[in-house]
Protein backbone atom coordinates (compact mmCIF):
# COMPACT_ATOMS: atom_id res chain seq x y z
CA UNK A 1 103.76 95.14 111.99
CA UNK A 2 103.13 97.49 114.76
CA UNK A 3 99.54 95.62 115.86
CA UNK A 4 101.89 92.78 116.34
CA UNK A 5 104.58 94.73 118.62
CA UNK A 6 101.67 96.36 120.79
CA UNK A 7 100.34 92.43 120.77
CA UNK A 8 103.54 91.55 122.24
CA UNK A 9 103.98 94.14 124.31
CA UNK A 10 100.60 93.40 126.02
CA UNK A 11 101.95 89.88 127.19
CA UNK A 12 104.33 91.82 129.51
CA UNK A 13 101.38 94.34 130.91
CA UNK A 14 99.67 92.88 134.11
CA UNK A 15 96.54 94.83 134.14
CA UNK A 16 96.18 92.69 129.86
CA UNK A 17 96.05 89.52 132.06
CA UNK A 18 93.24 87.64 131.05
CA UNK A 19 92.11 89.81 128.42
CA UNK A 20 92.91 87.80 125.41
CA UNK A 21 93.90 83.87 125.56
CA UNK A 22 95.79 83.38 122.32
CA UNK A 23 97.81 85.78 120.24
CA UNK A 24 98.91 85.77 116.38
CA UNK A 25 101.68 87.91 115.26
CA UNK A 26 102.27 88.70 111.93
CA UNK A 27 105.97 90.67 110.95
CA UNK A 28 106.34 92.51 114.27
CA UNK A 29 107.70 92.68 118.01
CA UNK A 30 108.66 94.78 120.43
CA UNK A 31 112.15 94.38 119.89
CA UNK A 32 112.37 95.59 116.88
CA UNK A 33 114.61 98.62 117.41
CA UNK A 34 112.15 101.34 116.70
CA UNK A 35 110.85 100.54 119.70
CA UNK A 36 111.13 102.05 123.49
CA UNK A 37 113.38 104.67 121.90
CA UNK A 38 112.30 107.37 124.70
CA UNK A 39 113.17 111.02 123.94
CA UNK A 40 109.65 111.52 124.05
CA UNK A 41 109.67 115.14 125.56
CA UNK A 42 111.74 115.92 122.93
CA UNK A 43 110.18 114.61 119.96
CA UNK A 44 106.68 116.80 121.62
CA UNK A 45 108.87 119.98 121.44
CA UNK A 46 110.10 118.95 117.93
CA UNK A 47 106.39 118.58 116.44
CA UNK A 48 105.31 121.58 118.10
CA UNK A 49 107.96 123.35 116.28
CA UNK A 50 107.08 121.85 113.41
CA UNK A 51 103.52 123.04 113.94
CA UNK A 52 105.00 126.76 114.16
CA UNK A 53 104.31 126.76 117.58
CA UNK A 54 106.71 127.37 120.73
CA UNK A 55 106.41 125.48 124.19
CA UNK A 56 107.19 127.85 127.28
CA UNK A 57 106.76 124.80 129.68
CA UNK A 58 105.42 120.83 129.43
CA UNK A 59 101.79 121.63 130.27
CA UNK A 60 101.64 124.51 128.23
CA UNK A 61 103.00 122.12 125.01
CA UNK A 62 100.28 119.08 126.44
CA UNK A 63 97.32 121.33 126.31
CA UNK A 64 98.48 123.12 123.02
CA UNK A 65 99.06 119.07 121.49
CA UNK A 66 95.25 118.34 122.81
CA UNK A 67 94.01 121.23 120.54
CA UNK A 68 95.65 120.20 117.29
CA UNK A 69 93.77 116.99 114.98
CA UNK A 70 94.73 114.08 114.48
CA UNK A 71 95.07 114.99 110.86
CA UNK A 72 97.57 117.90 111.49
CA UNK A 73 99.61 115.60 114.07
CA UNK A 74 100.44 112.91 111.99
CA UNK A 75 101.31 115.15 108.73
CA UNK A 76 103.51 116.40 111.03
CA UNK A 77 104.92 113.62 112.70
CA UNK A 78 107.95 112.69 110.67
CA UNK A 79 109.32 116.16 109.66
CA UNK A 80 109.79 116.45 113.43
CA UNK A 81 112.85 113.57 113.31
CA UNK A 82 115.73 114.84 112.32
CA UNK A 83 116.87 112.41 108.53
CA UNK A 84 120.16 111.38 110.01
CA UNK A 85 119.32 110.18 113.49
CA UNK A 86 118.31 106.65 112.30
CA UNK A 87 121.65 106.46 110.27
CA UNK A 88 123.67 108.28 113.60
CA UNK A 89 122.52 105.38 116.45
CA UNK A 90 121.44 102.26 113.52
CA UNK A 91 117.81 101.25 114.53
CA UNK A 92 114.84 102.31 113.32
CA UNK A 93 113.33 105.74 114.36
CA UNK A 94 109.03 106.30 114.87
CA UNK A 95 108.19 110.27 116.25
CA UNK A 96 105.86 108.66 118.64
CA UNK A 97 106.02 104.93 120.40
CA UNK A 98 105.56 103.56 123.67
CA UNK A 99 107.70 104.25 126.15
CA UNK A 100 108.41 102.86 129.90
CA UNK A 101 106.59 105.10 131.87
CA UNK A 102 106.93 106.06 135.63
CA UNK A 103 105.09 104.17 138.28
CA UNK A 104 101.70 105.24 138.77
CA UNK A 105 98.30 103.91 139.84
CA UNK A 106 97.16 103.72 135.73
CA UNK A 107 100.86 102.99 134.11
CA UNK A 108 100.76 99.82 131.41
CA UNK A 109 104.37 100.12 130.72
CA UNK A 110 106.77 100.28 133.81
CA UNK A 111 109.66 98.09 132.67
CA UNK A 112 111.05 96.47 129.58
CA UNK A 113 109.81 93.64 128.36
CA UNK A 114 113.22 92.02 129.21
CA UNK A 115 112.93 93.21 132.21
CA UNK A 116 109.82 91.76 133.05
CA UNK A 117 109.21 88.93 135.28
CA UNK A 118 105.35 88.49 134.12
CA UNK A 119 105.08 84.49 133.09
CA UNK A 120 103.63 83.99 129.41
CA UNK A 121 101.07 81.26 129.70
CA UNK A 122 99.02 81.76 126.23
CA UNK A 123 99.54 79.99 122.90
CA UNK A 124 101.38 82.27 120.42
CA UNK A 125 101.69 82.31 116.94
CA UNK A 126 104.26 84.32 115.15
CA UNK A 127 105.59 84.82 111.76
CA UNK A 128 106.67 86.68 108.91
CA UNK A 129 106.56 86.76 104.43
CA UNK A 130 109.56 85.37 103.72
CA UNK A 131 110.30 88.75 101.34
CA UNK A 132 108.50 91.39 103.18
CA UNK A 133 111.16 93.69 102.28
CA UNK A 134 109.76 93.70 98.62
CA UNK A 135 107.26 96.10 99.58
CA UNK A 136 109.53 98.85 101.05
CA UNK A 137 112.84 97.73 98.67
CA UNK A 138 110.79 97.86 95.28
CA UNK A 139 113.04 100.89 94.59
CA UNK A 140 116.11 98.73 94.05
CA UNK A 141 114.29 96.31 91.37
CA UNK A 142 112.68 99.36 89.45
CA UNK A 143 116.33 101.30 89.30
CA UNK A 144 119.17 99.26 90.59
CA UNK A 145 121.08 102.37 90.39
CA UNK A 146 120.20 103.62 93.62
CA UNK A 147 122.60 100.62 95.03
CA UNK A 148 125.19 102.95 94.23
CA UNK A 149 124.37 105.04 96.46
CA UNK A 150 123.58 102.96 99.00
CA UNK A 151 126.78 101.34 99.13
CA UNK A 152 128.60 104.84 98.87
CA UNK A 153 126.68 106.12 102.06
CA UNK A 154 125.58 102.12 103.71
CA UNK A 155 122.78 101.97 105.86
CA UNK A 156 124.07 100.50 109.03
CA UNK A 157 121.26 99.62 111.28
CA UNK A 158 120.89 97.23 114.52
CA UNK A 159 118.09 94.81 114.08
CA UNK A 160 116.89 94.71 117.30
CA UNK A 161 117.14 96.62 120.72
CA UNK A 162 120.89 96.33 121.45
CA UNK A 163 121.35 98.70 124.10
CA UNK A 164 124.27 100.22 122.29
CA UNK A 165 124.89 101.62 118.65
CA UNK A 166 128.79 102.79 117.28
CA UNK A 167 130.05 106.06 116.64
CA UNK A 168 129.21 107.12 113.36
CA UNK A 169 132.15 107.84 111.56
CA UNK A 170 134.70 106.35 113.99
CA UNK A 171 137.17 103.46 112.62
CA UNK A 172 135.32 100.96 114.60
CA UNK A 173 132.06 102.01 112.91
CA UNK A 174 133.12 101.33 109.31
CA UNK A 175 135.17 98.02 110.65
CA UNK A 176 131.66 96.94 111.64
CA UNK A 177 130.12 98.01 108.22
CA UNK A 178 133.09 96.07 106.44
CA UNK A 179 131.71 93.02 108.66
CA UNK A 180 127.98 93.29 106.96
CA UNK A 181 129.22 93.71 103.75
CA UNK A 182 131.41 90.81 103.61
CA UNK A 183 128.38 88.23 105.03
CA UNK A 184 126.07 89.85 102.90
CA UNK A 185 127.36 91.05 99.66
CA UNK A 186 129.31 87.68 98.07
CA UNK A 187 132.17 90.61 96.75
CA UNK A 188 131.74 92.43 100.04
CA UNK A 189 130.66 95.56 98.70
CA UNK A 190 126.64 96.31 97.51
CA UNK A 191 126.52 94.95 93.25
CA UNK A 192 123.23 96.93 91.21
CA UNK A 193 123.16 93.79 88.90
CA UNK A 194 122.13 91.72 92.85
CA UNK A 195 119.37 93.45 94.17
CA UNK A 196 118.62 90.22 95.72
CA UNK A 197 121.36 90.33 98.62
CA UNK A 198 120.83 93.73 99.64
CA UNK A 199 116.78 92.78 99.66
CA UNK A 200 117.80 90.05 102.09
CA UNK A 201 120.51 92.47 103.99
CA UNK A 202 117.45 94.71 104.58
CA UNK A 203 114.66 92.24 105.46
CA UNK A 204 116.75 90.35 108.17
CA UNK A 205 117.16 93.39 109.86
CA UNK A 206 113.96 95.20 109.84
CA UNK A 207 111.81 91.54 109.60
CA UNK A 208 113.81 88.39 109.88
CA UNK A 209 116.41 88.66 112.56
CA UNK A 210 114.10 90.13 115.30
CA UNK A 211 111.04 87.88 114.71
CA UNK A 212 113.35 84.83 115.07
CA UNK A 213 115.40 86.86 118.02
CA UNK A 214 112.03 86.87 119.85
CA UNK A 215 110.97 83.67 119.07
CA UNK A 216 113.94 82.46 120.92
CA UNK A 217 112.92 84.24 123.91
CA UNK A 218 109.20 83.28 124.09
CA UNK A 219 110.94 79.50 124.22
CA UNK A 220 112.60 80.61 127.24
CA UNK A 221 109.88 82.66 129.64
CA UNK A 222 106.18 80.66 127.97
CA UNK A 223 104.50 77.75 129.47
CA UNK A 224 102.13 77.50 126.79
CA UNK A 225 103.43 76.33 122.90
CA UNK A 226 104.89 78.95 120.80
CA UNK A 227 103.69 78.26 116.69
CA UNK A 228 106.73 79.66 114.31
CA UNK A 229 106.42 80.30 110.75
CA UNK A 230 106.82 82.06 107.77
CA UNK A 231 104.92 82.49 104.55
CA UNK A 232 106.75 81.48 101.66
CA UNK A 233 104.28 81.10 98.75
CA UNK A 234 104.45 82.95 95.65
CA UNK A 235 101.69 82.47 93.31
CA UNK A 236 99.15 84.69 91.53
CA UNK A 237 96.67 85.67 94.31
CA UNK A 238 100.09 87.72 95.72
CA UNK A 239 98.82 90.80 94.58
CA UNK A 240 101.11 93.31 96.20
CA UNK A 241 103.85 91.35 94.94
CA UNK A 242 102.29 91.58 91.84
CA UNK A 243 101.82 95.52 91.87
CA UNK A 244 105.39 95.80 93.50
CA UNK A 245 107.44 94.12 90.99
CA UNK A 246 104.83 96.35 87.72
CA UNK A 247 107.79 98.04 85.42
CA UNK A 248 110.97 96.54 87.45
CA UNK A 249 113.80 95.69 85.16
CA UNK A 250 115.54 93.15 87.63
CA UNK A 251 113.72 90.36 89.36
CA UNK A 252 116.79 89.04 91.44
CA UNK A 253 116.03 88.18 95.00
CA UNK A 254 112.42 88.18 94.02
CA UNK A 255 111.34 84.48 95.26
CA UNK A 256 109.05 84.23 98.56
CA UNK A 257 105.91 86.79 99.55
CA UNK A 258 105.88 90.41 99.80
CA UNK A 259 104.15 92.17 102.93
CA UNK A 260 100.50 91.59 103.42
CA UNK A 261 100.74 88.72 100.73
CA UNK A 262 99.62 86.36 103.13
CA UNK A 263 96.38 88.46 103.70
CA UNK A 264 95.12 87.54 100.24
CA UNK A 265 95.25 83.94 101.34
CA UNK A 266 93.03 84.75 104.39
CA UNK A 267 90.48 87.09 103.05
CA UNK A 268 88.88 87.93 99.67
CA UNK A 269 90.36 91.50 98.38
CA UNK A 270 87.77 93.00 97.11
CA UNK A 271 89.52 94.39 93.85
CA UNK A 272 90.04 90.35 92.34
CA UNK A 273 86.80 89.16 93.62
CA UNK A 274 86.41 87.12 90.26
CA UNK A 275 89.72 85.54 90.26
CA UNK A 276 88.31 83.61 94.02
CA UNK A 277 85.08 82.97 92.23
CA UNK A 278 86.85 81.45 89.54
CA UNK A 279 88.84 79.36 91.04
CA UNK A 280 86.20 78.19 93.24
CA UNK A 281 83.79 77.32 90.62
CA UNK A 282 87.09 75.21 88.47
CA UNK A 283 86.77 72.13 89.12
CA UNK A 284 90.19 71.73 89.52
CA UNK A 285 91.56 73.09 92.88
CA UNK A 286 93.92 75.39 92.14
CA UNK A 287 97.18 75.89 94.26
CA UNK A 288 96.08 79.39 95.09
CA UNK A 289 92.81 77.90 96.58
CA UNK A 290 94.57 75.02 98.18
CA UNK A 291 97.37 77.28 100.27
CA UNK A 292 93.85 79.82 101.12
CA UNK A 293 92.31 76.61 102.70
CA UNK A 294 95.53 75.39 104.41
CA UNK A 295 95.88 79.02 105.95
CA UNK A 296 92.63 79.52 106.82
CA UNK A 297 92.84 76.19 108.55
CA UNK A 298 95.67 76.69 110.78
CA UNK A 299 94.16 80.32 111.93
CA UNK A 300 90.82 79.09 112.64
CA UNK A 301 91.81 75.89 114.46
CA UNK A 302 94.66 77.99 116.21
CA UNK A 303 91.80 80.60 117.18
CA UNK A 304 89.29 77.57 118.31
CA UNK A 305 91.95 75.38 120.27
CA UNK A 306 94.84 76.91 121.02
CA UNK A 307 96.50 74.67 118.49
CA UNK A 308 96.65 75.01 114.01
CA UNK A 309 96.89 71.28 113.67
CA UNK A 310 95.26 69.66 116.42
CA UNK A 311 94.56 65.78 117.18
CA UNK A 312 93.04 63.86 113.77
CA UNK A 313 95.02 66.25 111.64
CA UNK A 314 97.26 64.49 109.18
CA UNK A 315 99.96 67.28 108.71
CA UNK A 316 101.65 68.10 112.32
CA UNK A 317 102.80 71.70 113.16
CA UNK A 318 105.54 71.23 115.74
CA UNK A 319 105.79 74.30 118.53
CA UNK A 320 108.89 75.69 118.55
CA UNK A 321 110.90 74.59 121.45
CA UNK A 322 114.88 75.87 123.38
CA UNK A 323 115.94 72.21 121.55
CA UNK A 324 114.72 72.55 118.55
CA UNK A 325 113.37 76.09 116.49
CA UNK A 326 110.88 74.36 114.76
CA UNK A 327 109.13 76.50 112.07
CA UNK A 328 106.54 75.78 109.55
CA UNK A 329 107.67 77.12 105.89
CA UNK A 330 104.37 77.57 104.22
CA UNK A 331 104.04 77.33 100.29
CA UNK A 332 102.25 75.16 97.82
CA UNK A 333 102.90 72.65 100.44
CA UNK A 334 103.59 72.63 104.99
CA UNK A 335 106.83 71.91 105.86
CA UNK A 336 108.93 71.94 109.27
CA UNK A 337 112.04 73.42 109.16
CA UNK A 338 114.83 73.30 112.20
CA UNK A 339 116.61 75.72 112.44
CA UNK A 340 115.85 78.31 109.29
CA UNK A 341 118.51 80.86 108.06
CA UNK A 342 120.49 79.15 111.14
CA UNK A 343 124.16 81.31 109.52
CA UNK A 344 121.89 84.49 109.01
CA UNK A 345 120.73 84.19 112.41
CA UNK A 346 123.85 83.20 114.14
CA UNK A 347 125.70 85.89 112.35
CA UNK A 348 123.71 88.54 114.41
CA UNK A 349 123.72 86.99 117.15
CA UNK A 350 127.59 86.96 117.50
CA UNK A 351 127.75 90.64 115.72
CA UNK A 352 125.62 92.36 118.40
CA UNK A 353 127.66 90.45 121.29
CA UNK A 354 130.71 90.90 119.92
CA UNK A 355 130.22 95.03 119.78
CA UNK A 356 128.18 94.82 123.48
CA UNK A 357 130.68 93.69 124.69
CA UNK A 358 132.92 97.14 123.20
CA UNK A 359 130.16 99.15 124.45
CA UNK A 360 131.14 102.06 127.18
CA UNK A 361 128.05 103.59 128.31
CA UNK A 362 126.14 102.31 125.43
CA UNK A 363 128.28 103.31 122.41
CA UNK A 364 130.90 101.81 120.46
CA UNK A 365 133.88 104.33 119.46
CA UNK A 366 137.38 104.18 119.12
CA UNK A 367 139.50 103.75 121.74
CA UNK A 368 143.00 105.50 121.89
CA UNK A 369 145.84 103.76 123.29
CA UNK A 370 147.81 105.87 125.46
CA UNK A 371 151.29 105.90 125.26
């Protein structure tokens, strides 16, 4: 996730021209909302504090930062964000990230990407699992009881960089709550016996929504073709599926691949050598080996030519275009798709306009008529 967000922010740095020619991106982007979240002096005087130590001025906290490891720094790191600030603006919080930095002979980062007038002339691939949020949600399948809770105290968060977030606590904060609950949740409200739609409330905002949100805007800005997918088998080479879903008493909403599934379709792991042996000595082809070969086709011939299914090919991956969001659905089989999760999609797309639009200097609170 975050190789692929510094991958895409690297298309927007001018001094990265020319260093790389085509780019995969696997479940991440820069506009996920974790990122550009600024505050950095801040979160430095936080860690030191953390560390037991005081800053008297910026240069004194730089050089004291220098001394401490690596080790120490990121043991650190997350005890020096405070638990409710991800819940107080919605969007995800990391202690350290890129920031735009002030204009100076060696700055990478001087604007936003949307900012950015830097033309994107490279092939791009970019993708997701189509359950990534297994992996972090596993919690909910191994006690749905916890879905109490987190429909007592919901987890509002903005999927990707919005610009704004609502007043926690304010009318117009729990209005917008209501909203999510009554796409998501088929009662409105978050069920333990349906992990499954909280799974998917979760994923599209941390995986889904801002994958396909970008997506949309490399359409716009890139000259070159822009390859959209998502990995969608499940099968029994999915290991951390497998170990995800050891000991869970429900299984709803557990369809599609976990995070890093796809990686055991692309290279051995090391712990199930035999079962690749196996399957390569059978003289059967199993579908395991026959989704490895089909993903280690479309990598390799994207890496040689700029293109997965180049001329000869029988099976035809269309580039995603402003017409038509073409995206390849990989499973036992390749399939294009137009259009996938179109409602999910559009739902956030008219959410975050609709509460821009409320926005006064970037927040979203209440506002009292007067008489």
């Amino acid at each position: 996730m975050g190789g692929a967000a510094i991958a895409d922010m690297m298309l927007y740095i001018e001094s990265a021209k020319g260093l790389f020619h085509k780019i995969i991106m696997q479940s991440g982007t820069s506009w996920q909302s974790m990122y550009f979240g600024g505050q950095a002096k801040k979160r430095a005087k936080a860690l030191a504090e953390t560390l037991e130590w005081s800053a008297p001025s910026s240069s004194m906290l730089i050089n004291y930062l220098k001394k401490v490891s690596a080790a120490d720094i990121c043991a650190a790191e997350d005890k020096s964000v405070h638990a409710d600030e991800a819940r107080s603006v919605q969007k995800g919080i990391a202690p350290f990230i890129p920031i735009v930095e002030h204009e100076y002979d060696e700055a990478l980062i001087t604007k936003m990407p949307e900012e950015s007038n830097i033309d994107i002339d490279i092939p791009i691939m970019i993708g997701y699992n189509s359950r990534e949020i297994l992996d972090m949600g596993s919690r909910y399948l191994h006690k749905p009881q916890y879905l109490t809770f987190a429909d007592r105290d919901f987890l509002m968060m903005l999927p990707i960089r919005t610009g704004f977030n609502l007043q926690i606590n304010d009318n117009i904060y729990f209005e917008a709550i209501q909203e999510v609950r009554d796409f998501y949740f088929d009662e409105g409200y978050v069920k333990t016996k349906k992990p499954g739609e909280y799974l998917t409330y979760l994923g599209d905002g941390m995986v889904t929504y801002p994958i396909d949100y970008t997506v949309r805007q490399y359409v716009n800005k890139s000259k070159a073709p822009v390859y959209y997918y998502t990995f969608d088998y499940s099968g029994e080479w999915n290991w951390r599926k497998i170990e995800n879903l050891q000991s869970a008493v429900s299984f709803d909403g557990t369809w599609g691949a976990s995070a890093t599934d796809d990686l055991s379709y692309l290279f051995i792991y090391n712990k199930e050598r035999s079962a690749y042996r196996a399957a390569v000595l059978d003289k059967g082809e199993s579908e395991e080996l026959a989704v490895l070969k089909n993903m280690i086709r479309l990598r390799t011939n994207f890496a040689k030519y700029g293109n997965p299914t180049p001329e000869g090919d029988e099976f035809i991956w269309k580039p995603a275009t402003k017409e038509n969001k073409e995206c390849l659905v990989i499973t036992e089989e390749l399939e294009m798709r137009n259009n996938l999760h179109e409602d999910r999609m559009k739902f956030w797309d008219d959410f975050i306009e609709k509460y821009r639009a409320k926005a006064i200097d970037g927040v979203v609170y209440d506002v009292k008529e007067e008489l």
